[in-house]
PDB file of N, CA and C in Angstrom:
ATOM      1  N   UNK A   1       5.072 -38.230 -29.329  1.00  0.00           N
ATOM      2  CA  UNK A   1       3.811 -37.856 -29.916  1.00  0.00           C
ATOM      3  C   UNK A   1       3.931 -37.791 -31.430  1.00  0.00           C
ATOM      4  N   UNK A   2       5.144 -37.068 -31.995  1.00  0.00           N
ATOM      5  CA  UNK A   2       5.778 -37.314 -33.163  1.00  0.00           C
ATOM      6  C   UNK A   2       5.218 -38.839 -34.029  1.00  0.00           C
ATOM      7  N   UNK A   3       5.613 -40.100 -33.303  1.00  0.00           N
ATOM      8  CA  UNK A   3       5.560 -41.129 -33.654  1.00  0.00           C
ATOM      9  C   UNK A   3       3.807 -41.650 -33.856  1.00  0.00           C
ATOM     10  N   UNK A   4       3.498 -41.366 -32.781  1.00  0.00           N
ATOM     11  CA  UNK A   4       1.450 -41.420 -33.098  1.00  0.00           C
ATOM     12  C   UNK A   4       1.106 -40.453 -34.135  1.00  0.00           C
ATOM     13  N   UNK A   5       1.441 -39.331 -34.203  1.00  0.00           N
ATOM     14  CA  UNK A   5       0.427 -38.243 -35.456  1.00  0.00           C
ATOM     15  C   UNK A   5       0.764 -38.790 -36.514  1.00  0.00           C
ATOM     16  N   UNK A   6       2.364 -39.232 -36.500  1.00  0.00           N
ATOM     17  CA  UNK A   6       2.649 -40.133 -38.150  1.00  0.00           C
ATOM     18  C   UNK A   6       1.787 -41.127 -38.320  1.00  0.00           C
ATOM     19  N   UNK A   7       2.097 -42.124 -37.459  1.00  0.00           N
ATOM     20  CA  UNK A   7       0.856 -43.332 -37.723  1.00  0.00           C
ATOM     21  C   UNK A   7      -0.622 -42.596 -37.934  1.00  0.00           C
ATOM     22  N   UNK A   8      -0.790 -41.536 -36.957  1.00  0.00           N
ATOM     23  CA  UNK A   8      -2.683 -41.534 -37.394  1.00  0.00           C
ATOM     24  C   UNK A   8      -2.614 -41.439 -38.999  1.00  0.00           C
ATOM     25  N   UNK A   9      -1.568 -40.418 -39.224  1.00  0.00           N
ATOM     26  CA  UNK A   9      -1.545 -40.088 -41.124  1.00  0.00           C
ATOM     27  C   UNK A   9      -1.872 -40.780 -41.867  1.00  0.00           C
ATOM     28  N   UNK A  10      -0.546 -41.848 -41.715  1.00  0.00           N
ATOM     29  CA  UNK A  10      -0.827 -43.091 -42.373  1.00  0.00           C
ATOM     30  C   UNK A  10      -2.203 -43.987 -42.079  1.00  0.00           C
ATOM     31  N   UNK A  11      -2.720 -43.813 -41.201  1.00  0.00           N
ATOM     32  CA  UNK A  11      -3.934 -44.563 -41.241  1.00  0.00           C
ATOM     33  C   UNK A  11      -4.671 -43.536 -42.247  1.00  0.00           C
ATOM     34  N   UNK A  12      -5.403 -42.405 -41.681  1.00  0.00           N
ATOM     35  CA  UNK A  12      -5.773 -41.639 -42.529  1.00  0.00           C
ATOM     36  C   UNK A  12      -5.601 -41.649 -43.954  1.00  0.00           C
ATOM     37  N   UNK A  13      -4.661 -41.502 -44.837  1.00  0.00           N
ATOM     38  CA  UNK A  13      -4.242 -41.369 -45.997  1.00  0.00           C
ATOM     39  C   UNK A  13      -5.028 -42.707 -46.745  1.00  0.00           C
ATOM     40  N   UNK A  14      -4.886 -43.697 -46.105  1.00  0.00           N
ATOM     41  CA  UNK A  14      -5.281 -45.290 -46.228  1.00  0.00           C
ATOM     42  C   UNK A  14      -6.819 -45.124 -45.892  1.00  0.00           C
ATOM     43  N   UNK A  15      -8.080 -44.137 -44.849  1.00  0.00           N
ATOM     44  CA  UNK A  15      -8.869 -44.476 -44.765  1.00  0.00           C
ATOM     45  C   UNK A  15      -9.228 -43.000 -44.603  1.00  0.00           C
ATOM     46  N   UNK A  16      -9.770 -41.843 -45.050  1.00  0.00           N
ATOM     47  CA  UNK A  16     -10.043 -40.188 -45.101  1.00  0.00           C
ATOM     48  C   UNK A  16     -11.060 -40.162 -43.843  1.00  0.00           C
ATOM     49  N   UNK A  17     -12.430 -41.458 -43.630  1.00  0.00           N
ATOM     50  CA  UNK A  17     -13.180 -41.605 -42.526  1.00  0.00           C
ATOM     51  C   UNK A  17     -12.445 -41.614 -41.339  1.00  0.00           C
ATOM     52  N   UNK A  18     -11.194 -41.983 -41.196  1.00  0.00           N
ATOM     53  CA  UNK A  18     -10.547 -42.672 -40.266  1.00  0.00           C
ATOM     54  C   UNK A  18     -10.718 -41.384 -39.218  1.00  0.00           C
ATOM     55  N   UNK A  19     -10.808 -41.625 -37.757  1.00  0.00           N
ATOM     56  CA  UNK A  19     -10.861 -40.830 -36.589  1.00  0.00           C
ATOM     57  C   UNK A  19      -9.878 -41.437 -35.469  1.00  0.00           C
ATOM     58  N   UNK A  20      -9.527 -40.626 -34.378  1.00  0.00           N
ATOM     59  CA  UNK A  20      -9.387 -40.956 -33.477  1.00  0.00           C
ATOM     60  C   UNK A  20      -9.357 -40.355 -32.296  1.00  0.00           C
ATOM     61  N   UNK A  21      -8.998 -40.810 -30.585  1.00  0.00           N
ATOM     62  CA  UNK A  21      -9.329 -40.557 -29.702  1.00  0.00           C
ATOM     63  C   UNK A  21      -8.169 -41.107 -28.667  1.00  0.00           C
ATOM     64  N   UNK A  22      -7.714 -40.092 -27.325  1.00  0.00           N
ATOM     65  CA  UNK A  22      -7.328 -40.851 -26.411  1.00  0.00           C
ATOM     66  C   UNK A  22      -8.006 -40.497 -25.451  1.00  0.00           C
ATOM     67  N   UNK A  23      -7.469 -41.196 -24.374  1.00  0.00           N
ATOM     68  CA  UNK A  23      -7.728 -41.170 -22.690  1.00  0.00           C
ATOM     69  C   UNK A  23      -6.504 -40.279 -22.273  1.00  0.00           C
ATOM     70  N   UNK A  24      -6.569 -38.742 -21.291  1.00  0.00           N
ATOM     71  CA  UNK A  24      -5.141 -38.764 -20.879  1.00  0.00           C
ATOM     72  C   UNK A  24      -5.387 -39.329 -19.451  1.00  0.00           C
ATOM     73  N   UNK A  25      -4.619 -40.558 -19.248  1.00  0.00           N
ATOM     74  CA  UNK A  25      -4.355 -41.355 -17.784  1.00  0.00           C
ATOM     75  C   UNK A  25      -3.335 -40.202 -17.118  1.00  0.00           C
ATOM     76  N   UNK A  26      -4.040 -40.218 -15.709  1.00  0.00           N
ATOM     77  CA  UNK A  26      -3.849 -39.337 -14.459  1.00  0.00           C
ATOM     78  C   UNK A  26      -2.535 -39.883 -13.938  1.00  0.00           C
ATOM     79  N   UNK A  27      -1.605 -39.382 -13.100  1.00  0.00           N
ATOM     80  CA  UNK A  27      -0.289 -39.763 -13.193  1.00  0.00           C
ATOM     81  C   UNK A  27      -0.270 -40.058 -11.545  1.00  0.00           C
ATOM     82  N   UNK A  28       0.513 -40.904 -10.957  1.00  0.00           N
ATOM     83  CA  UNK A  28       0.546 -41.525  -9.498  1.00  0.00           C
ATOM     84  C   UNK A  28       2.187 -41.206  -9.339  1.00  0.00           C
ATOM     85  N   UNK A  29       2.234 -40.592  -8.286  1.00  0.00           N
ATOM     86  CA  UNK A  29       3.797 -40.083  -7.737  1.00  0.00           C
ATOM     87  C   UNK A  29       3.855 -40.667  -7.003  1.00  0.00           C
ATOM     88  N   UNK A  30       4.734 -41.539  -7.224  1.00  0.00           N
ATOM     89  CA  UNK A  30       5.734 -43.347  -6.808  1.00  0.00           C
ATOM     90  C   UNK A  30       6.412 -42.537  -5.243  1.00  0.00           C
ATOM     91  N   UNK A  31       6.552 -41.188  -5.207  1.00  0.00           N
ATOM     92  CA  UNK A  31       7.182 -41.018  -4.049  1.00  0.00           C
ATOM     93  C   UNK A  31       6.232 -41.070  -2.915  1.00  0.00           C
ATOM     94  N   UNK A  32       4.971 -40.434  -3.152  1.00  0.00           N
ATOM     95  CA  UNK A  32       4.078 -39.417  -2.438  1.00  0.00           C
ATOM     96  C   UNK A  32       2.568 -40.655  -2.500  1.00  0.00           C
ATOM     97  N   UNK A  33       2.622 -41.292  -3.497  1.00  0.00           N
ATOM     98  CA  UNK A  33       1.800 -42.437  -4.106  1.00  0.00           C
ATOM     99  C   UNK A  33       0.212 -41.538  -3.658  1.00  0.00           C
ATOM    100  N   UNK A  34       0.464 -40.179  -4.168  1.00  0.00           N
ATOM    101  CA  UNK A  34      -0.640 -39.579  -4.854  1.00  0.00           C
ATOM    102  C   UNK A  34      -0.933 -39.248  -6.107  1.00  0.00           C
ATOM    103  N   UNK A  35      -2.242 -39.609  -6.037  1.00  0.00           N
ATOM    104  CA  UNK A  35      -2.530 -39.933  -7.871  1.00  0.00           C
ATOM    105  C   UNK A  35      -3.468 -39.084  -8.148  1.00  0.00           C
ATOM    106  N   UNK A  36      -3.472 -38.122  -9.237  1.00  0.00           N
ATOM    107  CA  UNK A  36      -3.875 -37.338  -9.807  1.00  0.00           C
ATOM    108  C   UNK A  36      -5.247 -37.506 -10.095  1.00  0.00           C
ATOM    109  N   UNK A  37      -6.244 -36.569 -10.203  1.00  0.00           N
ATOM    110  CA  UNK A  37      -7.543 -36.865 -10.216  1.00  0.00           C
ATOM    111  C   UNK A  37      -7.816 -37.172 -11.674  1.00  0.00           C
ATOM    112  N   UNK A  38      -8.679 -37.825 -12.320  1.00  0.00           N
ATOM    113  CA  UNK A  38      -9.112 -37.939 -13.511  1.00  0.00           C
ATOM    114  C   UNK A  38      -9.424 -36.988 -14.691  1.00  0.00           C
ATOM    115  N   UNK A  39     -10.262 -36.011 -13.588  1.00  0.00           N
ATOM    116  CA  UNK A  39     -10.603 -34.946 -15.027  1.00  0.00           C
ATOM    117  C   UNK A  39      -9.104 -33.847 -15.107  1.00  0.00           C
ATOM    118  N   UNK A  40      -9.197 -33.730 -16.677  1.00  0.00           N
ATOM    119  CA  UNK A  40      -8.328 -32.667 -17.001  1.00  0.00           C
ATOM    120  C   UNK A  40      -6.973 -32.639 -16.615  1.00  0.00           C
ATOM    121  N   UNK A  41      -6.528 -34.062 -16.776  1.00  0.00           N
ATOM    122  CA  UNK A  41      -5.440 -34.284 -16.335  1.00  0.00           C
ATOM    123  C   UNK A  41      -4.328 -33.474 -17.057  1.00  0.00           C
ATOM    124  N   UNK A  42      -3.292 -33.791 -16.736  1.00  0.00           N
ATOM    125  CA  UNK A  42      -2.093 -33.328 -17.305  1.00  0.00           C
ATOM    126  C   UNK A  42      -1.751 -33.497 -18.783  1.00  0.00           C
ATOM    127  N   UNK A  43      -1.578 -34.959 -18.841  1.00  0.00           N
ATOM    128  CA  UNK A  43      -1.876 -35.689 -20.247  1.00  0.00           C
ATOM    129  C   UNK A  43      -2.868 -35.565 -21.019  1.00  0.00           C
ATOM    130  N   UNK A  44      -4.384 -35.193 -20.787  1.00  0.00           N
ATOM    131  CA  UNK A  44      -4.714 -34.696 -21.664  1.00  0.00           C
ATOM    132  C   UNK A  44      -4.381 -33.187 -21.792  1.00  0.00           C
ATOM    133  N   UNK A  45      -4.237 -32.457 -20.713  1.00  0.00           N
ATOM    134  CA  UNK A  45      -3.941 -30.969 -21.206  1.00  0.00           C
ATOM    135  C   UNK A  45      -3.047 -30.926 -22.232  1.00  0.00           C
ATOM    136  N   UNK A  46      -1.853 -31.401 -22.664  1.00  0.00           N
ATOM    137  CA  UNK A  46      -0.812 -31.363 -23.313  1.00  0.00           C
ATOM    138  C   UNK A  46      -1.138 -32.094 -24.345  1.00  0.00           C
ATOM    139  N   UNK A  47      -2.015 -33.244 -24.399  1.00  0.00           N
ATOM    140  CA  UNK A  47      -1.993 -33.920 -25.856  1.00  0.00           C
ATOM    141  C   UNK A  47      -3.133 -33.258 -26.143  1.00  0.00           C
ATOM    142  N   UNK A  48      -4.230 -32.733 -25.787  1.00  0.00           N
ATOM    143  CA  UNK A  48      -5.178 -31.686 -26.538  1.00  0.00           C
ATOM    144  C   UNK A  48      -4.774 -30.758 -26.969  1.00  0.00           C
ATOM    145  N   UNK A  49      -3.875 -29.919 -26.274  1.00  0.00           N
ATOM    146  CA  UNK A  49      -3.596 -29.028 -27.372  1.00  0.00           C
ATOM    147  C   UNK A  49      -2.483 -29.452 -27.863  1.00  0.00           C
ATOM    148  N   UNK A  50      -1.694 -30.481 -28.292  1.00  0.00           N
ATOM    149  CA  UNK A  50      -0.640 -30.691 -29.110  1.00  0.00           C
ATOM    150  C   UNK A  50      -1.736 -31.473 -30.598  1.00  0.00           C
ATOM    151  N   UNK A  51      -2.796 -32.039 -30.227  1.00  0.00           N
ATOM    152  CA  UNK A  51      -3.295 -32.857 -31.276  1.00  0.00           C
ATOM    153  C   UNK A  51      -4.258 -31.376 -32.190  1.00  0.00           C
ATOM    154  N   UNK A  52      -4.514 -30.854 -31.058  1.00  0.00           N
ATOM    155  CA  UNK A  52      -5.585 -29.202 -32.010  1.00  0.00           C
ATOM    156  C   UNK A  52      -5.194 -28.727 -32.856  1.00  0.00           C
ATOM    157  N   UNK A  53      -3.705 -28.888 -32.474  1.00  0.00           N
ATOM    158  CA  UNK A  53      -2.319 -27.302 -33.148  1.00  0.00           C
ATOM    159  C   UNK A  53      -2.016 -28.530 -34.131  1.00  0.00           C
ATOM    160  N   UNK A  54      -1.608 -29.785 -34.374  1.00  0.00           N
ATOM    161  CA  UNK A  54      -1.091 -30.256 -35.089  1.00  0.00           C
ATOM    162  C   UNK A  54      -2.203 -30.647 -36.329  1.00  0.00           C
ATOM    163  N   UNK A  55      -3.448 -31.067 -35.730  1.00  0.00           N
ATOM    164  CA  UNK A  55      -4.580 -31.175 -36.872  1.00  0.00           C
ATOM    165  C   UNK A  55      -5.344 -30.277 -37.522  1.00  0.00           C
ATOM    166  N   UNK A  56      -5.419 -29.651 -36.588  1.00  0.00           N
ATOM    167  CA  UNK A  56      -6.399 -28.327 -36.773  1.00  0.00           C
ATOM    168  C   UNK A  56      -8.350 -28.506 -36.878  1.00  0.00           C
ATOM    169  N   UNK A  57      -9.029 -27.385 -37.384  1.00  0.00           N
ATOM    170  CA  UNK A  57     -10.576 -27.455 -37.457  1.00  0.00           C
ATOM    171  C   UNK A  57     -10.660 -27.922 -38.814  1.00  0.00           C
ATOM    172  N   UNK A  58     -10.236 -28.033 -39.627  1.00  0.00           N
ATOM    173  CA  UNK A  58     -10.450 -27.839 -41.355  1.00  0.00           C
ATOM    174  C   UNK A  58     -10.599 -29.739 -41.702  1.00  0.00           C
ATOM    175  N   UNK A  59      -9.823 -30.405 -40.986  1.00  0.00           N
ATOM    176  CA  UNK A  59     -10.241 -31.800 -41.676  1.00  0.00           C
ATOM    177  C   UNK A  59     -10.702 -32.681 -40.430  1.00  0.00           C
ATOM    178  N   UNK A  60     -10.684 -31.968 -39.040  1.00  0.00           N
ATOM    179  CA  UNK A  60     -11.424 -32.734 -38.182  1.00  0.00           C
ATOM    180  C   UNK A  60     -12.051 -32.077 -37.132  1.00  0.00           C
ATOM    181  N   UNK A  61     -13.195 -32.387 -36.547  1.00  0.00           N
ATOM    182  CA  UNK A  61     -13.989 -31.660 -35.457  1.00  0.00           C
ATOM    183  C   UNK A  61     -13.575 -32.620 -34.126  1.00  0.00           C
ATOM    184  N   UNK A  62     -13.174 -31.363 -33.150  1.00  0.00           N
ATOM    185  CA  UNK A  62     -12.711 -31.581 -32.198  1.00  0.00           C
ATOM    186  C   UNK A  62     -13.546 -31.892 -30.753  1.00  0.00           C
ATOM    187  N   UNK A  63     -13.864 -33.153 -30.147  1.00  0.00           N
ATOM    188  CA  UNK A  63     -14.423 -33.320 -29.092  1.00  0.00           C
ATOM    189  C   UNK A  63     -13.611 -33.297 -27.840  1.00  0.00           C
ATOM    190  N   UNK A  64     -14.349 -32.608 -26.771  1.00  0.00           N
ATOM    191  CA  UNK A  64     -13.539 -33.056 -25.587  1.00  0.00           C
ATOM    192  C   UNK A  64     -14.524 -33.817 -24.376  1.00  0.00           C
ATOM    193  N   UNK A  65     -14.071 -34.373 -23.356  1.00  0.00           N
ATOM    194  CA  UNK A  65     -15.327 -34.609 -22.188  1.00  0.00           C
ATOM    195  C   UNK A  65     -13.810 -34.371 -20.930  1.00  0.00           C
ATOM    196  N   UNK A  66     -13.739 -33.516 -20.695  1.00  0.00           N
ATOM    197  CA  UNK A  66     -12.464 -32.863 -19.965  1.00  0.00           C
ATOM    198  C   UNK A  66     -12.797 -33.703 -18.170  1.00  0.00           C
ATOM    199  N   UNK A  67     -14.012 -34.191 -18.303  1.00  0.00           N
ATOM    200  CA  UNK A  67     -14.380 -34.429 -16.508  1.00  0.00           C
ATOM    201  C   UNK A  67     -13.560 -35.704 -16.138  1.00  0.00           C
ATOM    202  N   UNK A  68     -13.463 -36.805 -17.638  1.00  0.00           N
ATOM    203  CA  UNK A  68     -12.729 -38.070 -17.619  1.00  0.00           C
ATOM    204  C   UNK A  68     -11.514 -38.048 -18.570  1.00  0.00           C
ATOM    205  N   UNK A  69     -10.743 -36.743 -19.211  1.00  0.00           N
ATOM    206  CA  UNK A  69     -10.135 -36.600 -19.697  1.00  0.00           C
ATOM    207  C   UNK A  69     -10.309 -37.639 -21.110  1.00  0.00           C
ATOM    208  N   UNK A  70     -10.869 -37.445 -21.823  1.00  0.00           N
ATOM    209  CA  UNK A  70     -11.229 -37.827 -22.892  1.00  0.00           C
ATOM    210  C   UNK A  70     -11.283 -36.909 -24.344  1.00  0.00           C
ATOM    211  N   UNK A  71     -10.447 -37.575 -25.274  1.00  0.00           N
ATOM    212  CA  UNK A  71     -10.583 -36.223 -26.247  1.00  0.00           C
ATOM    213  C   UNK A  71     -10.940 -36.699 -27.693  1.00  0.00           C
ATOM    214  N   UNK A  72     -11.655 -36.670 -28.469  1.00  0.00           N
ATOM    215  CA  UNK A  72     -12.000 -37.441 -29.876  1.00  0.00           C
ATOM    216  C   UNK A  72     -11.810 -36.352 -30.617  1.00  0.00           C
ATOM    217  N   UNK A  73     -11.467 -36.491 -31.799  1.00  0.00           N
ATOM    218  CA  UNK A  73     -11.137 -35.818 -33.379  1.00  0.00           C
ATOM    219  C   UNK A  73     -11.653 -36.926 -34.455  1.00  0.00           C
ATOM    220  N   UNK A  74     -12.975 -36.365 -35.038  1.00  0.00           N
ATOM    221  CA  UNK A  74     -13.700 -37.090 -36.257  1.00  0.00           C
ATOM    222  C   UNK A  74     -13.672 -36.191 -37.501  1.00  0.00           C
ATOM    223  N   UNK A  75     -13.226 -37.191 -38.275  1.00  0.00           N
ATOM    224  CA  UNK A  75     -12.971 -36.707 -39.417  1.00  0.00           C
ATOM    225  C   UNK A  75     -14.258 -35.983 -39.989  1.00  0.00           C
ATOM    226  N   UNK A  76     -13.892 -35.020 -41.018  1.00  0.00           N
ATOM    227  CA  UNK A  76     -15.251 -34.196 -41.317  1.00  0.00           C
ATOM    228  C   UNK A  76     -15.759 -34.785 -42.289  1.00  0.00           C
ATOM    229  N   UNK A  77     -14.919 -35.586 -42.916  1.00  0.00           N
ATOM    230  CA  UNK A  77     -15.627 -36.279 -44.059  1.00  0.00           C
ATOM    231  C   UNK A  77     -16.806 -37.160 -43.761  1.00  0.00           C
ATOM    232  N   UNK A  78     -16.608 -37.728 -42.580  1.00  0.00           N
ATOM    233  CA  UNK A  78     -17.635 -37.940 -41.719  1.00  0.00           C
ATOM    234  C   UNK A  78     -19.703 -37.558 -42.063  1.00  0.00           C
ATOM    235  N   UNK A  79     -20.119 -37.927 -42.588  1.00  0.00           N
ATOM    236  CA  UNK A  79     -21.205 -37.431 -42.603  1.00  0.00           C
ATOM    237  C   UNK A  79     -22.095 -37.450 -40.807  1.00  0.00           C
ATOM    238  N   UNK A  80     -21.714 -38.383 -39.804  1.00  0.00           N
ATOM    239  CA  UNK A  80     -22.457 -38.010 -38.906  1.00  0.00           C
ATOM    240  C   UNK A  80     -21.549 -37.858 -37.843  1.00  0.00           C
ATOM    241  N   UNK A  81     -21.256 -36.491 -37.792  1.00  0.00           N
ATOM    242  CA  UNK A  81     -19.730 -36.218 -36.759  1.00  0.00           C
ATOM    243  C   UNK A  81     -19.850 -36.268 -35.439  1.00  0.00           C
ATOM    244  N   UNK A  82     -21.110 -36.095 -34.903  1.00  0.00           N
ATOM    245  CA  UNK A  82     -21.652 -35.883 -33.819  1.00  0.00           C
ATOM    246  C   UNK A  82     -22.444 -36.994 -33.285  1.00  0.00           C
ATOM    247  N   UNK A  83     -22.638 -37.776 -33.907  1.00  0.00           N
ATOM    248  CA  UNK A  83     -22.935 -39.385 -33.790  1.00  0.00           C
ATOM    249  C   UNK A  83     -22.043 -40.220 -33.451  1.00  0.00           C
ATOM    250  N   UNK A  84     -20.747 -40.057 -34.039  1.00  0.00           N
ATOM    251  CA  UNK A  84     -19.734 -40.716 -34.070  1.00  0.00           C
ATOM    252  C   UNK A  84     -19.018 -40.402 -32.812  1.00  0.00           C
ATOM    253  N   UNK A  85     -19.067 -38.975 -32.495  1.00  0.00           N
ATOM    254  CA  UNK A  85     -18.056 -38.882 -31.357  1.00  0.00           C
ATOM    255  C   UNK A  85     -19.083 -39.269 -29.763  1.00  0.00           C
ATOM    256  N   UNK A  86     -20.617 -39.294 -30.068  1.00  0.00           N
ATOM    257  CA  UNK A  86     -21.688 -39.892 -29.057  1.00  0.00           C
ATOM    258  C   UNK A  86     -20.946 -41.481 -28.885  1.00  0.00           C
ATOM    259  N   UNK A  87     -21.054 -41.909 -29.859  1.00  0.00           N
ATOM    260  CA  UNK A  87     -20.613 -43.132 -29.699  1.00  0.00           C
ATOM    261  C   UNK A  87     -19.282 -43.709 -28.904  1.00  0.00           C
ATOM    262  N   UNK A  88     -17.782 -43.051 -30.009  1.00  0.00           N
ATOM    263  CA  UNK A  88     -16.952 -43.022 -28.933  1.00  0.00           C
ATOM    264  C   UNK A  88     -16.746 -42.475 -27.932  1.00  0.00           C
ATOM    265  N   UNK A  89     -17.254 -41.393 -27.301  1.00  0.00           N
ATOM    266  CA  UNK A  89     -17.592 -41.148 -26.089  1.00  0.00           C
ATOM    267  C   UNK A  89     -17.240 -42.476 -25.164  1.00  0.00           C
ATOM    268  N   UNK A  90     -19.119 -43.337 -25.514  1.00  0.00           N
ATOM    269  CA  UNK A  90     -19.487 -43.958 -24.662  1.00  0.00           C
ATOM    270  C   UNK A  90     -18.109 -45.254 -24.529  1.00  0.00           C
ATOM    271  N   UNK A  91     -17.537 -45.500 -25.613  1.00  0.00           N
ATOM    272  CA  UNK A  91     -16.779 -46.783 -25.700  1.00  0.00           C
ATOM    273  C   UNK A  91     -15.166 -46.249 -25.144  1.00  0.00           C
ATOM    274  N   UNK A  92     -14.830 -44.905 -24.696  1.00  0.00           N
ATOM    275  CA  UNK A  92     -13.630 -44.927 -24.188  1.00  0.00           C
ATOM    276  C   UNK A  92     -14.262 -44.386 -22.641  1.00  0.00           C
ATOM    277  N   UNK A  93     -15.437 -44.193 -22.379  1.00  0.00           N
ATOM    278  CA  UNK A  93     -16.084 -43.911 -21.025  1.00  0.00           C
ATOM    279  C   UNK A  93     -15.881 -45.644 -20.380  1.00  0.00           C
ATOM    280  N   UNK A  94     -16.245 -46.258 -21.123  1.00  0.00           N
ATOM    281  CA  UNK A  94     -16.465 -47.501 -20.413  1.00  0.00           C
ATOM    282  C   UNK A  94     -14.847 -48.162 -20.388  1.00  0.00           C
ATOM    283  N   UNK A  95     -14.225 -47.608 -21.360  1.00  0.00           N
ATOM    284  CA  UNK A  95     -12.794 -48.045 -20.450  1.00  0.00           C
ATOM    285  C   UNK A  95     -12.171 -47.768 -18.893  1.00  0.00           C
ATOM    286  N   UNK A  96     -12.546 -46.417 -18.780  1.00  0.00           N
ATOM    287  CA  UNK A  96     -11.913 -45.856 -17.580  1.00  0.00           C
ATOM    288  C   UNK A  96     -12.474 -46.843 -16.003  1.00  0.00           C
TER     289      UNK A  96
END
């Protein structure tokens, strides 16, 4: 995770608008070949709050949609923060 927050930086530093977002993908046990339900997975539990604690409220507003494990952070510089995360919403919804 180390290795992604550096890169977001560096993007950031290079673009202050710059935002981003993951998916946490639900995990399938190769033994049991039961697969974890979508919302509120594991992966996002742990990278939401590792990305909260590491960014914080002060330079980005924090979205979640916890039902498809989905989590966005838009920059505040952002003039339409809540537009932006409507949007990616919809464009990492339509990945899953």
């Amino acid at each position: 995770m180390a290795t992604c927050f550096n890169i977001f930086l560096d993007i950031y530093k290079a673009n202050p608008l710059a935002s981003f977002g993951f998916i946490g993908s639900h995990t399938i046990d190769k033994r049991t070949g039961k697969a974890e339900i979508k919302a509120q997975t594991k992966r996002f539990r742990v990278y939401r709050r590792a990305v909260f604690n590491y960014f914080g409220e002060q330079t980005f507003t924090h979205f979640e949609n916890p039902e498809n494990s989905v989590y966005i952070a838009i920059s505040n510089k952002n003039k339409a923060v809540h537009k932006i995360s409507d949007e990616a919403n919809k464009i990492l919804e339509n990945l899953l």
